[in-house]
N, C-alpha and C. Protein backbone atom coordinates (compact mmCIF):
# COMPACT_ATOMS: atom_id res chain seq x y z
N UNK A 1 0.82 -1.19 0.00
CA UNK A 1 0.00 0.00 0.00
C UNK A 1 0.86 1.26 0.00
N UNK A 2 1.62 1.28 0.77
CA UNK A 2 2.74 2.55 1.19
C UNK A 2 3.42 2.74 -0.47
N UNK A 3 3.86 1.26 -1.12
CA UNK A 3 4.67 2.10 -2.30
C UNK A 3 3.42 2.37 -3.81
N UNK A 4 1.95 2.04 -3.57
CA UNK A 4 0.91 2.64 -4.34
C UNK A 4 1.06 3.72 -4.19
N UNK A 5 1.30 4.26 -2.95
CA UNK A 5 1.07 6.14 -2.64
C UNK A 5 1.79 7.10 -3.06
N UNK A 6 3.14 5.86 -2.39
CA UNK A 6 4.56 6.78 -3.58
C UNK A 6 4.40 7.20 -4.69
N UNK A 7 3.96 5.73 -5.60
CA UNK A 7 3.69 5.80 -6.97
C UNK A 7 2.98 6.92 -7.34
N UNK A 8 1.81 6.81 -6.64
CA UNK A 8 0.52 7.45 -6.81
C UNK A 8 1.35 9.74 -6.89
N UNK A 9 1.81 9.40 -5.29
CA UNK A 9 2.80 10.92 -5.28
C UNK A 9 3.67 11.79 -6.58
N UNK A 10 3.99 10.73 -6.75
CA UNK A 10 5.29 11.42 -8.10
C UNK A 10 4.41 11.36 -9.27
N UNK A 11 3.19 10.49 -9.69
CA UNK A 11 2.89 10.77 -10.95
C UNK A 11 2.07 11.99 -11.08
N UNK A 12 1.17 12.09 -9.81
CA UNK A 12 0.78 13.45 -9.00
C UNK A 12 1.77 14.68 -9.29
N UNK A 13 2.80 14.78 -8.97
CA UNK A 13 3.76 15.56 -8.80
C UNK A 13 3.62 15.65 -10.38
N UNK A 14 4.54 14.63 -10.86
CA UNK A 14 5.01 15.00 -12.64
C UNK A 14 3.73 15.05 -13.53
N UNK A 15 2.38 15.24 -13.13
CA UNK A 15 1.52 15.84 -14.26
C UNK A 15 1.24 17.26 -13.70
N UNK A 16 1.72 18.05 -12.35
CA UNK A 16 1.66 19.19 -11.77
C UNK A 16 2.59 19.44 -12.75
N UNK A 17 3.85 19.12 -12.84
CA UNK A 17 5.17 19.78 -13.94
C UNK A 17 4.68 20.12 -15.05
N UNK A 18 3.96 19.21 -15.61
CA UNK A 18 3.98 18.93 -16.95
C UNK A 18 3.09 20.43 -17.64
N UNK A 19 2.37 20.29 -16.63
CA UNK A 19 0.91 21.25 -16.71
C UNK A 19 1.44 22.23 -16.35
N UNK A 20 1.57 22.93 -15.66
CA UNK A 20 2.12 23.92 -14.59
C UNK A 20 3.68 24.81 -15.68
N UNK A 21 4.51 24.13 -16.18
CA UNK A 21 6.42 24.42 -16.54
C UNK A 21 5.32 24.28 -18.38
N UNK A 22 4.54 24.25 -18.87
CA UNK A 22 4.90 23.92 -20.12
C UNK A 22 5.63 25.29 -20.76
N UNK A 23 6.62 24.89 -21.46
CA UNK A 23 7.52 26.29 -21.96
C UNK A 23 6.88 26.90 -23.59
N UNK A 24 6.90 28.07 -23.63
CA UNK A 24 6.42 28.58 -24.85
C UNK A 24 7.67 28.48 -25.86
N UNK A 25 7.31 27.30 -26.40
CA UNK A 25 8.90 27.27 -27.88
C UNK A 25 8.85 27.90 -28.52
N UNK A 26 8.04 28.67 -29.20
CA UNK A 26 8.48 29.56 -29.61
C UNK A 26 9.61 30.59 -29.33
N UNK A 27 9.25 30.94 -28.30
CA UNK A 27 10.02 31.82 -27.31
C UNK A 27 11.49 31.64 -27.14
N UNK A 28 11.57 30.29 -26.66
CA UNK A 28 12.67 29.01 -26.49
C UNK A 28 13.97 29.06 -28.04
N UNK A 29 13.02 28.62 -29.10
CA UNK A 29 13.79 28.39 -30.28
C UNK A 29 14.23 29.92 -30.66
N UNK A 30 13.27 30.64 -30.89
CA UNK A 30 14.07 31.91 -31.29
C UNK A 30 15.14 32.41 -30.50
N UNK A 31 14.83 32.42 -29.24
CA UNK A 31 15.80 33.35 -28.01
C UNK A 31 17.41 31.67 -28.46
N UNK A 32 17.22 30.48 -29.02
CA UNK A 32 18.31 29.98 -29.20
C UNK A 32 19.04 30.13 -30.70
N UNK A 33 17.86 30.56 -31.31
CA UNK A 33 18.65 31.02 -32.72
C UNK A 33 19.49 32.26 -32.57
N UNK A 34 19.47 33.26 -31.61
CA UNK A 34 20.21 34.54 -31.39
C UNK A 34 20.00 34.61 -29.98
N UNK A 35 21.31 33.98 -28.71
CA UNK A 35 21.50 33.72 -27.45
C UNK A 35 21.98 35.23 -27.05
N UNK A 36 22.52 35.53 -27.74
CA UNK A 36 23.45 37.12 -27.36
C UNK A 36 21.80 37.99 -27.67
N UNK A 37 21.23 38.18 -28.44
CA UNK A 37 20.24 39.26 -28.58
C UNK A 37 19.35 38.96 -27.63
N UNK A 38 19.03 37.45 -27.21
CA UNK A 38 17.78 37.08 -25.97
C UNK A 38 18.28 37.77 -24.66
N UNK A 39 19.79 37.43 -24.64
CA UNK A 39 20.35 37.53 -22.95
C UNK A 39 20.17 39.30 -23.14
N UNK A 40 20.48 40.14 -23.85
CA UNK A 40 20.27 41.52 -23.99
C UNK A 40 19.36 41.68 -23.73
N UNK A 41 18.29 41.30 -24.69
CA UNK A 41 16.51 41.87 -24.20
C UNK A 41 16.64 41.63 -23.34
N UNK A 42 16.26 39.87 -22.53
CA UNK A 42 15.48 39.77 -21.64
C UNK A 42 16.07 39.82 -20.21
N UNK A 43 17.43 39.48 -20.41
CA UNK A 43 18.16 39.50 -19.42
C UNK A 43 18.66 37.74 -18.74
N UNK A 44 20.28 37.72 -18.30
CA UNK A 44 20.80 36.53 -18.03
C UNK A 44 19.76 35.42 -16.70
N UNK A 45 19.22 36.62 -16.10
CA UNK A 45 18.69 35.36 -15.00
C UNK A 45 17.28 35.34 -15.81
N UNK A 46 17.05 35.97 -16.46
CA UNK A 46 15.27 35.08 -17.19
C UNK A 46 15.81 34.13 -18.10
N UNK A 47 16.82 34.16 -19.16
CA UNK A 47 17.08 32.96 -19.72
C UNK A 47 17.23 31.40 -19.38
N UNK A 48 17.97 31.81 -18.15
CA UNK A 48 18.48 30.82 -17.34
C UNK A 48 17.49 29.56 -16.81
N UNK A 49 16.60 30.99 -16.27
CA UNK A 49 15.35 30.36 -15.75
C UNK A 49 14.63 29.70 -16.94
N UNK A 50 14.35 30.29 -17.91
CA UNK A 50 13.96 29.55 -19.13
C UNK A 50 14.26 28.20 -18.97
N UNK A 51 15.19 28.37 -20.15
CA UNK A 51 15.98 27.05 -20.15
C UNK A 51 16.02 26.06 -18.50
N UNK A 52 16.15 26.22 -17.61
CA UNK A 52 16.23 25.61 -16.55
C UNK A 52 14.63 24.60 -16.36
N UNK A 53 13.41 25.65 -16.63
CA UNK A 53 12.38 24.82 -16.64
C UNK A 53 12.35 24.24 -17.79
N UNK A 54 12.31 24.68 -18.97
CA UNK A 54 12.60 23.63 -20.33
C UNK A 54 12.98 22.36 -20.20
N UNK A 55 14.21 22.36 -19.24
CA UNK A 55 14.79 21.26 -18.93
C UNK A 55 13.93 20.36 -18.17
N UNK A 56 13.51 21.12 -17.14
CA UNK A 56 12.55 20.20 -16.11
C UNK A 56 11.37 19.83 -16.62
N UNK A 57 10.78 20.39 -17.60
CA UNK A 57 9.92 20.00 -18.03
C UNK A 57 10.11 18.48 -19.25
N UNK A 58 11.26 18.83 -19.54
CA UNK A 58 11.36 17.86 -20.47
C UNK A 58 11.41 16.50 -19.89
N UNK A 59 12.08 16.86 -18.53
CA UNK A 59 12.84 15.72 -17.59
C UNK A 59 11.78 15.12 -17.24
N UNK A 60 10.13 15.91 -17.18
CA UNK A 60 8.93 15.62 -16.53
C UNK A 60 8.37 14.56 -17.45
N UNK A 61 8.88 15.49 -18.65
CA UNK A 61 8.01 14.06 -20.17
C UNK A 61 8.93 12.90 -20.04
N UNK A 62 9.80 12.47 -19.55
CA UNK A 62 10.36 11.66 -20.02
C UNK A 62 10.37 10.91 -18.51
N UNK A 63 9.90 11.29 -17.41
CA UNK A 63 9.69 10.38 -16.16
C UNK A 63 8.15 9.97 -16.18
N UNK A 64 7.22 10.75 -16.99
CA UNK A 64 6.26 10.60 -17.45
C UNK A 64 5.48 9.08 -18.42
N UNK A 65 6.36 9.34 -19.38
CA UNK A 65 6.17 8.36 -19.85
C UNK A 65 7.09 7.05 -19.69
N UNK A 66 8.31 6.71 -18.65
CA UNK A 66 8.52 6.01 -18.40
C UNK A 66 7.66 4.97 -17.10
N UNK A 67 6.68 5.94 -16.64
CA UNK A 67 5.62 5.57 -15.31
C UNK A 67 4.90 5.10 -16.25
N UNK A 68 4.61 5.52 -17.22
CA UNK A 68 2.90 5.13 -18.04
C UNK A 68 3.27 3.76 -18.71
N UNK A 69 5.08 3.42 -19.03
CA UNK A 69 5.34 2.21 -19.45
C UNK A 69 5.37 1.45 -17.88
N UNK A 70 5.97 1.75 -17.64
CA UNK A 70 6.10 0.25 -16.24
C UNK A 70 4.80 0.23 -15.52
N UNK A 71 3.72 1.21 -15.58
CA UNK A 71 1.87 1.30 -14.92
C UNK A 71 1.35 -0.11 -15.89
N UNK A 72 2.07 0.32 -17.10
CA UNK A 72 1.11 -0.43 -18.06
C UNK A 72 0.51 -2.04 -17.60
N UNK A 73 -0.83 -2.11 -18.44
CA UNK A 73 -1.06 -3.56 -17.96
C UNK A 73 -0.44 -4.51 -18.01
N UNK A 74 0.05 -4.54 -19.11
CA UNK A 74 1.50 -5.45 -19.62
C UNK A 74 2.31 -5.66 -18.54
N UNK A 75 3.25 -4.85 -18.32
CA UNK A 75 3.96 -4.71 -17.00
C UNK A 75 3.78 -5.09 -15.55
N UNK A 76 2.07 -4.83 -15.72
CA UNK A 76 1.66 -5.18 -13.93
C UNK A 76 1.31 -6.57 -14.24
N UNK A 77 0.92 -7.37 -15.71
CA UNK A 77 0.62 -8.50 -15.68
C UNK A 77 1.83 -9.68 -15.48
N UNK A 78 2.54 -9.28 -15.71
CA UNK A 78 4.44 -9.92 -15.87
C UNK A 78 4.98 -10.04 -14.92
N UNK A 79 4.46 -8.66 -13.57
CA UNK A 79 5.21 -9.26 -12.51
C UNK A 79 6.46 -8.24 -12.16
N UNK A 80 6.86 -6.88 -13.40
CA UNK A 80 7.48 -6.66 -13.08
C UNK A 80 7.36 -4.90 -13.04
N UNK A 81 6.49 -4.71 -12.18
CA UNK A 81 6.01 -3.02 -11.71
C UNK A 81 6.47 -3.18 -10.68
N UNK A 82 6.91 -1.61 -10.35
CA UNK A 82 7.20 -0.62 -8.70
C UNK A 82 6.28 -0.95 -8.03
N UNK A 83 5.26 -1.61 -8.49
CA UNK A 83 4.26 -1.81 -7.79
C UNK A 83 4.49 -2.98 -6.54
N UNK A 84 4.92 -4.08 -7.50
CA UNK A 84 5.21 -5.13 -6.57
C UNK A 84 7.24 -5.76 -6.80
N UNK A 85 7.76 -4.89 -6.18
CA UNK A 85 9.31 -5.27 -6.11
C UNK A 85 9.80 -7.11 -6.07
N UNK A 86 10.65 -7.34 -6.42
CA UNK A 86 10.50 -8.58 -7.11
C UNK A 86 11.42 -8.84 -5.79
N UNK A 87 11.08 -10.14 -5.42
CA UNK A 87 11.74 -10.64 -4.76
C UNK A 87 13.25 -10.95 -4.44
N UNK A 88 13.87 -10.42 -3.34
CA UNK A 88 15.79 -10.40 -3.13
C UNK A 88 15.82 -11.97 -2.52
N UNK A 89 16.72 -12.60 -3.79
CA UNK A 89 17.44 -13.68 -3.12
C UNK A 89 18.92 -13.25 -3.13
N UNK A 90 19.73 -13.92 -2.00
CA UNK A 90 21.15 -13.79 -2.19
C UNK A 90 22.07 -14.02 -3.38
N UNK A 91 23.00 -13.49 -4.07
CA UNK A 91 23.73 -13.84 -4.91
C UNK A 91 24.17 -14.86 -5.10
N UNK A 92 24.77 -15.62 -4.11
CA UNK A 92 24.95 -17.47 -3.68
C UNK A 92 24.55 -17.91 -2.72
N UNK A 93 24.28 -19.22 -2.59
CA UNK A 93 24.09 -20.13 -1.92
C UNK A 93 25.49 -20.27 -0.64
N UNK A 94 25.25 -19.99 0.88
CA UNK A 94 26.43 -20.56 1.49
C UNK A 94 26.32 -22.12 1.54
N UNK A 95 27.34 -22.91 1.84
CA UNK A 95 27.64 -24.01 1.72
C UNK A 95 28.18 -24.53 2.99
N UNK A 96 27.98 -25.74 3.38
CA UNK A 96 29.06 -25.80 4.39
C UNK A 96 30.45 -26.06 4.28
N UNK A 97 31.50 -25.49 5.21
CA UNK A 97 32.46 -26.02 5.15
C UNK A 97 32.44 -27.59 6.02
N UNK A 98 33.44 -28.21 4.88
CA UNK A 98 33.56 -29.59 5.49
C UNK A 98 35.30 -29.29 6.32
N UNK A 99 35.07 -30.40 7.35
CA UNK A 99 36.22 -30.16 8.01
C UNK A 99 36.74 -31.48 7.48
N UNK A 100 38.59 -31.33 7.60
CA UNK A 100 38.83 -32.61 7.40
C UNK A 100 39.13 -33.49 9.35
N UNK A 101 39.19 -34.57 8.45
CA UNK A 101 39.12 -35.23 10.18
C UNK A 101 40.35 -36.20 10.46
């Protein structure tokens, strides 16, 4: 139940990003076709910031749709979703030591 909520938290979270950061490309592509004339107009800390959410936003599509692949039914039918962590066995088997006699 506890890691449904998690789940449930971050995809919560990354459709707030998605919705919330979407960047106007326009804006984006031109101010990168001429970086020296954007940083003039608009100034170095709005670019920054630009680009900074651009980034996060992109980072959002792409944690986005890696949730919507491992949610998938496929995935939860297989056994192998965040949902249900797959079982830790040890790397080897200990053995006994034999003594000699």
């Amino acid at each position: 139940m506890k890691s449904a909520i998690r789940v449930g938290s971050v995809v919560l979270a990354d459709v707030a990003v998605i919705g919330t950061l979407y960047p106007d490309w326009s804006s984006v592509t031109a101010g990168m076709r001429e970086p020296g004339a954007w940083i003039e107009r608009t100034g170095a800390d709005t670019v920054v910031g630009t680009l900074a959410a651009t980034g996060l936003w992109v980072v959002s599509v792409w944690l986005g749709l890696a949730l919507l692949v491992a949610l998938s039914p496929a995935s939860l039918a297989s056994g192998s979703s965040p949902l249900r962590p797959p079982r830790w066995r040890p790397p080897f088997r200990r053995r006994p030591v034999r003594r000699a006699q």
